[in-house]
C-alpha atoms as a PDB file:
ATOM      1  CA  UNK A   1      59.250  27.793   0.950  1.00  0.00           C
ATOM      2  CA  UNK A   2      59.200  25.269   3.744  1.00  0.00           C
ATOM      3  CA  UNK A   3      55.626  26.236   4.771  1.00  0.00           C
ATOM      4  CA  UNK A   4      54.284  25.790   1.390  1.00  0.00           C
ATOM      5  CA  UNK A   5      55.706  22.285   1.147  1.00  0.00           C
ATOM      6  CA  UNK A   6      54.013  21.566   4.089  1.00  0.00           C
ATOM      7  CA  UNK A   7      51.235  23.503   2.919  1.00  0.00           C
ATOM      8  CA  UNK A   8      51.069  21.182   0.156  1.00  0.00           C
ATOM      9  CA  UNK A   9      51.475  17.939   2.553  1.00  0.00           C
ATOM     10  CA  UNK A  10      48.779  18.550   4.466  1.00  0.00           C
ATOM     11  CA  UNK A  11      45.743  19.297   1.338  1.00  0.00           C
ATOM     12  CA  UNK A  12      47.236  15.984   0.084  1.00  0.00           C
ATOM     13  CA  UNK A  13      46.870  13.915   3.426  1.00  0.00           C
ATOM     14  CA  UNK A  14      43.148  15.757   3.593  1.00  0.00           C
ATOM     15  CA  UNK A  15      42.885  14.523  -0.010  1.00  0.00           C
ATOM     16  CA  UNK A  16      43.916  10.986   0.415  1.00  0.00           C
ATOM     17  CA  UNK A  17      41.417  10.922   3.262  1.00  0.00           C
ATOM     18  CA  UNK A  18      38.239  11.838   1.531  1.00  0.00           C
ATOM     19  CA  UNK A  19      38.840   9.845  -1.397  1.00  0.00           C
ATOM     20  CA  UNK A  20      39.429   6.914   0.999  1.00  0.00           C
ATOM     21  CA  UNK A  21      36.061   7.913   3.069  1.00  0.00           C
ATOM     22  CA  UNK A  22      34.370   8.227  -0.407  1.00  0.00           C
ATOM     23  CA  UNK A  23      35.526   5.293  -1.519  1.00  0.00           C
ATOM     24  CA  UNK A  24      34.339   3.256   2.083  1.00  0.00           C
ATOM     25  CA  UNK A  25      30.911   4.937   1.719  1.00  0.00           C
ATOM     26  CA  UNK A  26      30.378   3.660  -1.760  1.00  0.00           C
ATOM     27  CA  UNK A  27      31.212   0.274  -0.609  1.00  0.00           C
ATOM     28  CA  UNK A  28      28.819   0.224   1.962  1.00  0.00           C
ATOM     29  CA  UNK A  29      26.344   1.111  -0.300  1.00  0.00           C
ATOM     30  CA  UNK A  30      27.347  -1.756  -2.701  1.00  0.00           C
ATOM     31  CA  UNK A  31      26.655  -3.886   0.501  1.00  0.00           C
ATOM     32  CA  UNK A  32      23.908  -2.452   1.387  1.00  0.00           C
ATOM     33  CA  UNK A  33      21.963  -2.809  -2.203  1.00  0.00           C
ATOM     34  CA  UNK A  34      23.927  -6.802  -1.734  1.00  0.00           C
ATOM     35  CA  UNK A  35      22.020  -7.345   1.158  1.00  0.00           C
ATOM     36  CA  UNK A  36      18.467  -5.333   0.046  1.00  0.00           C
ATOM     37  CA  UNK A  37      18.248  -7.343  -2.774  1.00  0.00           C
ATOM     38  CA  UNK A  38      19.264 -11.121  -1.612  1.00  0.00           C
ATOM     39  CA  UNK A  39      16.487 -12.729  -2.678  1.00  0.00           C
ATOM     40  CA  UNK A  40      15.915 -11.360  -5.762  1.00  0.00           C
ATOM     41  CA  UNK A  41      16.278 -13.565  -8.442  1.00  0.00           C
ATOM     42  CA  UNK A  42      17.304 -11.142 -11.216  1.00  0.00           C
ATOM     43  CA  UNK A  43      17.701  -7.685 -12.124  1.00  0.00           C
ATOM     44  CA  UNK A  44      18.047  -5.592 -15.042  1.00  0.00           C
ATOM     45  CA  UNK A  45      18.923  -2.136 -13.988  1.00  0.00           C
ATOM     46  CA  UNK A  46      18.644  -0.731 -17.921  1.00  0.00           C
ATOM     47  CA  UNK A  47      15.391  -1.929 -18.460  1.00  0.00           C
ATOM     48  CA  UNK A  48      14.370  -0.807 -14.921  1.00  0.00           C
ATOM     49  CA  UNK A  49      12.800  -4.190 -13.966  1.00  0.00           C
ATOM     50  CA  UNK A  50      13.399  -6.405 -10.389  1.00  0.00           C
ATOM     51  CA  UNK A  51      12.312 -10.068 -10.327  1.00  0.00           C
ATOM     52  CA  UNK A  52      11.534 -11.351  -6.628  1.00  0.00           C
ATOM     53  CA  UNK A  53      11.897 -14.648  -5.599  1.00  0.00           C
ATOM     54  CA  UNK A  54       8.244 -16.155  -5.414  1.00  0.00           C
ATOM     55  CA  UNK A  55       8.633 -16.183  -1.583  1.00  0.00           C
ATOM     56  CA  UNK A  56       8.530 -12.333  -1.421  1.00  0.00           C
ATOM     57  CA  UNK A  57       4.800 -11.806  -3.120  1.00  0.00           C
ATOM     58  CA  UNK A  58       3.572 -13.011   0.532  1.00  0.00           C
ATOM     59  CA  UNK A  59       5.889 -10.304   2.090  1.00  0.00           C
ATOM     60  CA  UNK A  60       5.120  -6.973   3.462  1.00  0.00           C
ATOM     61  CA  UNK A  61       2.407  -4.734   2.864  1.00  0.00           C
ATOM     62  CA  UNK A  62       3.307  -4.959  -0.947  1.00  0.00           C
ATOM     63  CA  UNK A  63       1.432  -8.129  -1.910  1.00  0.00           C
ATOM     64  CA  UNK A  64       0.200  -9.511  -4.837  1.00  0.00           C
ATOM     65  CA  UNK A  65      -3.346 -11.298  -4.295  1.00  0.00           C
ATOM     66  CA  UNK A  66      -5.057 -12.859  -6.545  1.00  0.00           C
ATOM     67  CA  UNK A  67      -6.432 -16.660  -7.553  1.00  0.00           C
ATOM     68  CA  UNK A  68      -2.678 -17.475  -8.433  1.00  0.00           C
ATOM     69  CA  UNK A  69      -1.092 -15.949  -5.527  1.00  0.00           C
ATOM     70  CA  UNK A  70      -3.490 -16.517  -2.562  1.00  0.00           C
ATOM     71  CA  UNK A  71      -3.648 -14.976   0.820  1.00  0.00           C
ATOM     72  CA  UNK A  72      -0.723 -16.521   2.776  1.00  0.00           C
ATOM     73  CA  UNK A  73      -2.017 -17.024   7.097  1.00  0.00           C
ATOM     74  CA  UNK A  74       0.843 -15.281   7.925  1.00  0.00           C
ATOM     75  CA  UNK A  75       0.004 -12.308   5.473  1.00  0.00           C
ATOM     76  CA  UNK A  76      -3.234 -11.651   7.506  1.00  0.00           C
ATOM     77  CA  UNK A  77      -2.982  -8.668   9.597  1.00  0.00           C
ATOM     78  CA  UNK A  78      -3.019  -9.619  13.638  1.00  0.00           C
ATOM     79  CA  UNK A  79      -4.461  -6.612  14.545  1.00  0.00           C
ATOM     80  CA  UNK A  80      -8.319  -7.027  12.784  1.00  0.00           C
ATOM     81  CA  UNK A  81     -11.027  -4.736  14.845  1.00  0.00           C
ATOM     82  CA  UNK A  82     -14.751  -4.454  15.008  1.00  0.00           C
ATOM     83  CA  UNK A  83     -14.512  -0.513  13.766  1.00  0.00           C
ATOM     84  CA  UNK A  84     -17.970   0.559  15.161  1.00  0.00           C
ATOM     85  CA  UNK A  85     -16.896  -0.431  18.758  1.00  0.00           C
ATOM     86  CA  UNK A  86     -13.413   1.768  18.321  1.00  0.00           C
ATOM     87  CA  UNK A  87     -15.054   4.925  18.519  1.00  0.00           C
ATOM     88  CA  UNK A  88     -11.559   6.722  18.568  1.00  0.00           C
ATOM     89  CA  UNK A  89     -11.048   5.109  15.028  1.00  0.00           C
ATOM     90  CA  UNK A  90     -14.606   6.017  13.174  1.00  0.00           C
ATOM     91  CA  UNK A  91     -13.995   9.906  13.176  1.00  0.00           C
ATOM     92  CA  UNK A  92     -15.058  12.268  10.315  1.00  0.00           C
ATOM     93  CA  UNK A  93     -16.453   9.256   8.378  1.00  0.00           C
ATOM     94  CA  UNK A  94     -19.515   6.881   8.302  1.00  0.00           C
ATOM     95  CA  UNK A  95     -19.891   2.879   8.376  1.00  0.00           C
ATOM     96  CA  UNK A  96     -22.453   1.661   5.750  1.00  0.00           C
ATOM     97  CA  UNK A  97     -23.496  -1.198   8.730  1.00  0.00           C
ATOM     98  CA  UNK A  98     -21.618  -2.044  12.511  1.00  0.00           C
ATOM     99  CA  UNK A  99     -20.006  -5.293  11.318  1.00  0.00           C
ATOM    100  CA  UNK A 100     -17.304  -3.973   9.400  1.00  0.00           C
ATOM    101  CA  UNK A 101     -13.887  -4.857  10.308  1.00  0.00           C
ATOM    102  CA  UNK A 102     -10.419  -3.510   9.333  1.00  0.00           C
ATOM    103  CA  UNK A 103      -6.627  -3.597  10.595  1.00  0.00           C
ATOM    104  CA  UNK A 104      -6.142  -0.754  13.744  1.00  0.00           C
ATOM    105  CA  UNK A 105      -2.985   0.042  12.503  1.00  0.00           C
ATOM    106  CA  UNK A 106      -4.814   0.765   9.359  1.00  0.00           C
ATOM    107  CA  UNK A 107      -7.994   2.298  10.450  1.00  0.00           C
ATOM    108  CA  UNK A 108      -5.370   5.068  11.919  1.00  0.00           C
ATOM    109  CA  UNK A 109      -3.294   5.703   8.885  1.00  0.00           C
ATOM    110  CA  UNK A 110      -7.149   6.308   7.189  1.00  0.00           C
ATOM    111  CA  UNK A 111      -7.646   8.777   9.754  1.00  0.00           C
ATOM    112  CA  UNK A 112      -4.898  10.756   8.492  1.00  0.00           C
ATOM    113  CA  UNK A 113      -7.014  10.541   4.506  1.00  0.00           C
ATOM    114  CA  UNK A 114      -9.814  12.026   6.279  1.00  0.00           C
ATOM    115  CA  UNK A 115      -8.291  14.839   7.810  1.00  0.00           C
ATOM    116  CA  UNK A 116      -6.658  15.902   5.092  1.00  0.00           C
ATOM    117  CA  UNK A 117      -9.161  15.643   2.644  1.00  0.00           C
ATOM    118  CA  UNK A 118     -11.557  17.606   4.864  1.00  0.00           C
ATOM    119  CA  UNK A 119      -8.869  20.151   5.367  1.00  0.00           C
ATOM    120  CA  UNK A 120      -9.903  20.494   1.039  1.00  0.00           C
ATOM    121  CA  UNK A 121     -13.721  20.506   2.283  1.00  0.00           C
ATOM    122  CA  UNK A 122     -13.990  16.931   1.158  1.00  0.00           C
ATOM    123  CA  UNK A 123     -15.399  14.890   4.046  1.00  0.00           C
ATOM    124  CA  UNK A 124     -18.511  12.453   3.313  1.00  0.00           C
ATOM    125  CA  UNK A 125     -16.230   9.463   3.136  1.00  0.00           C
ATOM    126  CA  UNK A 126     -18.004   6.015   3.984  1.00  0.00           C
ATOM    127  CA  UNK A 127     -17.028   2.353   4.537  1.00  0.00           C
ATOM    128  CA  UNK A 128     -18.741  -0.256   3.002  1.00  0.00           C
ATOM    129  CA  UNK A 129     -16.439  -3.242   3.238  1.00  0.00           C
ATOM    130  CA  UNK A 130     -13.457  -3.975   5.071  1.00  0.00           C
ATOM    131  CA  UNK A 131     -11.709  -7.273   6.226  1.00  0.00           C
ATOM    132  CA  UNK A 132     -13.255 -10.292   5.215  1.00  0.00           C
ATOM    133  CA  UNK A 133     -12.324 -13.930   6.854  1.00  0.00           C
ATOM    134  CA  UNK A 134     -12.599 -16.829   4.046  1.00  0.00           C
ATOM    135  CA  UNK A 135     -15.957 -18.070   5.397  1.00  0.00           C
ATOM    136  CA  UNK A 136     -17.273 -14.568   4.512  1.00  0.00           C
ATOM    137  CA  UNK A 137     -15.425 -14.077   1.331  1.00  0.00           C
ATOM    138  CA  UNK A 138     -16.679 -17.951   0.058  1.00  0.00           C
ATOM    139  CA  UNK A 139     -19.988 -16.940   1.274  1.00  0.00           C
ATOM    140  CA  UNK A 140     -20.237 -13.474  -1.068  1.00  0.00           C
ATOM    141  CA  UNK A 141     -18.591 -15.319  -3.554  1.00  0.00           C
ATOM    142  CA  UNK A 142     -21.376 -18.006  -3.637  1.00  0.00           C
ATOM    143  CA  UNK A 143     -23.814 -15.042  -3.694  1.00  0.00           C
ATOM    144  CA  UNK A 144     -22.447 -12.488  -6.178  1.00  0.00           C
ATOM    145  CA  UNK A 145     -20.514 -14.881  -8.381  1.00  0.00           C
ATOM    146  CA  UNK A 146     -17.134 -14.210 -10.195  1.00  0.00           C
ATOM    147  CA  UNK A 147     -18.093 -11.299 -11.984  1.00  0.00           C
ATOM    148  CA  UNK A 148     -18.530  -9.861  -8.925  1.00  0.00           C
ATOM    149  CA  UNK A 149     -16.504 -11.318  -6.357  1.00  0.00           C
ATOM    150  CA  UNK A 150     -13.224 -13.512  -5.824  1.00  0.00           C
ATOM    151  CA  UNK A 151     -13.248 -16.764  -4.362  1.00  0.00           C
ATOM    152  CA  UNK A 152     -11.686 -17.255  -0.557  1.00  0.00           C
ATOM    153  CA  UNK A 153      -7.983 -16.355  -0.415  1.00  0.00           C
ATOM    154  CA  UNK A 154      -7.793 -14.501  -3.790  1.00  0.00           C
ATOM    155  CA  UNK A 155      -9.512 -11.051  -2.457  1.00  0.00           C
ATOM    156  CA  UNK A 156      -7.640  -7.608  -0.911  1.00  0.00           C
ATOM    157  CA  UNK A 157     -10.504  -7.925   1.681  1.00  0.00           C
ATOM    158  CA  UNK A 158      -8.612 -11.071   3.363  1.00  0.00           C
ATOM    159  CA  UNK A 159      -5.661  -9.736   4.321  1.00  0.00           C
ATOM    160  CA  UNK A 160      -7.219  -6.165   6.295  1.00  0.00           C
ATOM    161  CA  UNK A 161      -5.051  -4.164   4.281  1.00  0.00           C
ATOM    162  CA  UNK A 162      -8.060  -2.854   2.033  1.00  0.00           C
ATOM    163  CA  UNK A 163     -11.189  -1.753   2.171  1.00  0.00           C
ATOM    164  CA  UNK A 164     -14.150  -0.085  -0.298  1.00  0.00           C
ATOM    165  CA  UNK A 165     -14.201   3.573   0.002  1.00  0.00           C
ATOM    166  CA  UNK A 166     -18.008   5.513  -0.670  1.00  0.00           C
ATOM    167  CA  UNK A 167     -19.302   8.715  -0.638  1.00  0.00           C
ATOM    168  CA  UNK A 168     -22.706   9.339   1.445  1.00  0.00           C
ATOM    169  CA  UNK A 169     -23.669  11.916  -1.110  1.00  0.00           C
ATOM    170  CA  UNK A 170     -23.206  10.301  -4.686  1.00  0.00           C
ATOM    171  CA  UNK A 171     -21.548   7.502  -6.509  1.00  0.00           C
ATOM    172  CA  UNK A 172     -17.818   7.907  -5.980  1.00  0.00           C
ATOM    173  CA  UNK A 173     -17.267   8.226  -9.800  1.00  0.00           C
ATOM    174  CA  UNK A 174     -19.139  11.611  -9.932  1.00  0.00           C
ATOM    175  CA  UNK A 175     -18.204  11.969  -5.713  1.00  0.00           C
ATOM    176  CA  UNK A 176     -15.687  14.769  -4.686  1.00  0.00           C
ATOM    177  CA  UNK A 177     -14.483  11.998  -2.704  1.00  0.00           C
ATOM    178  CA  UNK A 178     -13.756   9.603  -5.500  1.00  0.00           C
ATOM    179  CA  UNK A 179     -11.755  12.732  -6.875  1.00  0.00           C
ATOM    180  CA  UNK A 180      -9.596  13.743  -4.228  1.00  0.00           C
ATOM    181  CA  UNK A 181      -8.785   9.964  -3.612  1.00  0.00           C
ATOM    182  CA  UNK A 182      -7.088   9.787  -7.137  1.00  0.00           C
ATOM    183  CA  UNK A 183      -5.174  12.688  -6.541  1.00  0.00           C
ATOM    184  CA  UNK A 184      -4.110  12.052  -2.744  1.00  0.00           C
ATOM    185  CA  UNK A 185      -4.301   8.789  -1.682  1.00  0.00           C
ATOM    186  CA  UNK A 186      -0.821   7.810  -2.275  1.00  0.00           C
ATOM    187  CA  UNK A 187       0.430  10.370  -0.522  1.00  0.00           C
ATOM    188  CA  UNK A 188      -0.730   8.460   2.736  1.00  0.00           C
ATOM    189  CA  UNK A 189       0.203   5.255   1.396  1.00  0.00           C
ATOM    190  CA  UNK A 190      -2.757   4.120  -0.270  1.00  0.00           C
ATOM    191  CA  UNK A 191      -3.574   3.391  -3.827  1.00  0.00           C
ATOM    192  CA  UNK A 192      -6.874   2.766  -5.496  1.00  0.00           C
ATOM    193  CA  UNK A 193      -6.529  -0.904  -5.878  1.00  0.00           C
ATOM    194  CA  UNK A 194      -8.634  -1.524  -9.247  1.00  0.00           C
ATOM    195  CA  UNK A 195      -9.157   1.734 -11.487  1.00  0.00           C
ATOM    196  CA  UNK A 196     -11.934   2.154 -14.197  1.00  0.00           C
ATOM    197  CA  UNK A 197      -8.678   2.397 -16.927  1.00  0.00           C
ATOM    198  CA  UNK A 198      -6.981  -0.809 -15.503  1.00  0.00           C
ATOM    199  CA  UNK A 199      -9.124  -3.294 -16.102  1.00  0.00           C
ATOM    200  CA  UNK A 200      -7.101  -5.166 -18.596  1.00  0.00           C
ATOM    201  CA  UNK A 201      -4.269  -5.175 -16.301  1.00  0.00           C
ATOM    202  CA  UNK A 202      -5.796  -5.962 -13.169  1.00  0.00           C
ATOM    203  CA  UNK A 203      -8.336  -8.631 -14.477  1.00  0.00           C
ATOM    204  CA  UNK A 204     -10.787  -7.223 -11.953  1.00  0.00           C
ATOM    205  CA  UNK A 205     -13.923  -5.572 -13.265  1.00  0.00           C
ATOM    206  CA  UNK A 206     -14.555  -1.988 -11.883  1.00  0.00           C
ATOM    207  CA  UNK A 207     -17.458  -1.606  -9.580  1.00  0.00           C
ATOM    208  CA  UNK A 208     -19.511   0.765 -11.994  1.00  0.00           C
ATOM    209  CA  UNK A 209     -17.912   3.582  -9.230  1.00  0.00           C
ATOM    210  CA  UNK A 210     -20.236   2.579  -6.455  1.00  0.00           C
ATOM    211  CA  UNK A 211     -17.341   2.229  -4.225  1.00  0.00           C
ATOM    212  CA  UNK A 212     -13.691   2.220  -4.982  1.00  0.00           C
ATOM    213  CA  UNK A 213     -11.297  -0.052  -3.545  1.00  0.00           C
ATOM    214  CA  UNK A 214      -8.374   1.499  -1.595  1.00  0.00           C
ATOM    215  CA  UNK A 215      -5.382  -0.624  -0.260  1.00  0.00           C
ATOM    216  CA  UNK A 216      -2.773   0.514   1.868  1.00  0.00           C
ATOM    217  CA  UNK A 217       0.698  -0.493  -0.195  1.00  0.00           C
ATOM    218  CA  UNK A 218       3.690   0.682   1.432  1.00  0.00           C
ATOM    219  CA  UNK A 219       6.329  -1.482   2.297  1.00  0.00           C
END
């Protein structure tokens, strides 16, 4: 009888202790999520939607740009090469002219689209635009006008995050490229910034599938 009783004593004390470890991991959590979500000025967990605090657009690699919410200095990548004179970072892809410039750290992560895509026989990928200082971007903006192109500060090109994506065999709209891009791109941490079927959203006008835009978007 004794040894049951004690039996019983110790699955009890073995008990107590995982609800009690339970019970610290769930606070930590709750601390966790506290501390995550600081500056956010509300949320509404039942309707699934997260208000940031306006300081937070500028922060990350998830940023909003456009004419109300301008490219911050700070939000400018540091790392901006010359891509045609990083021959380690121009591999299984072409440059539509030498000038074009792009984030390192980014020009890598693309190197990992255009292995894997070629892996699916997909590899005539091509670069027509990538970072664009506001002198530039003012310039083409001057040229092209709004229809076209966004005025300094309010373009993906100024932060070296994004960059137009061709095929050297077609328009991407008809392009295996284009295709694959839709379906992968994510995966890698890239999104097709302005889609054909997002225009109303976006407020950007698609680029009759010349080129599409792809911007890298993970935080």
């Amino acid at each position: 009888m004794k040894k049951w009783f004690f039996l019983f004593i110790i699955l009890l004390l073995l008990g107590l202790k995982v609800f009690h470890n339970q019970d610290g991991d769930s606070n930590s959590k709750d601390e966790r999520i506290k501390k995550e979500t600081s500056n956010v000025e509300d949320i509404d967990s039942s309707k699934g939607i997260i208000k940031w605090s306006k300081n937070q657009v500028h922060q990350g690699n998830l940023l909003l740009i456009s004419p109300d919410y301008p490219v911050q200095d700070e939000a400018i990548q540091s790392d901006i090469v010359k891509l045609f004179n990083h021959k380690e970072l121009v591999q299984g892809y072409g440059l539509l002219d030498a000038s074009i410039q792009l984030s390192e750290d980014i020009a890598r992560k693309w190197l990992q689209v255009v292995d894997a895509a070629k892996q699916d026989g997909v590899d005539h990928f091509l670069i027509s635009s990538g970072y664009r200082d506001h002198d530039k971007q003012n310039e083409l903006f001057l040229e092209k006008g709004k229809d076209i192109a966004m005025p300094a500060g309010a373009s993906e090109h100024n932060l070296g995050l994004s960059m137009d994506i061709g095929s050297s065999l077609m328009k991407m709209s008809k392009a295996p490229e284009g295709e694959w891009l839709k379906e992968h791109a994510w995966e890698y941490g890239f999104v097709v910034r302005y889609p054909e079927d997002k225009v109303q959203i976006t407020g950007i006008k698609y680029e009759l599938g010349i080129s599409d835009m792809l911007a890298y978007r993970i935080v």
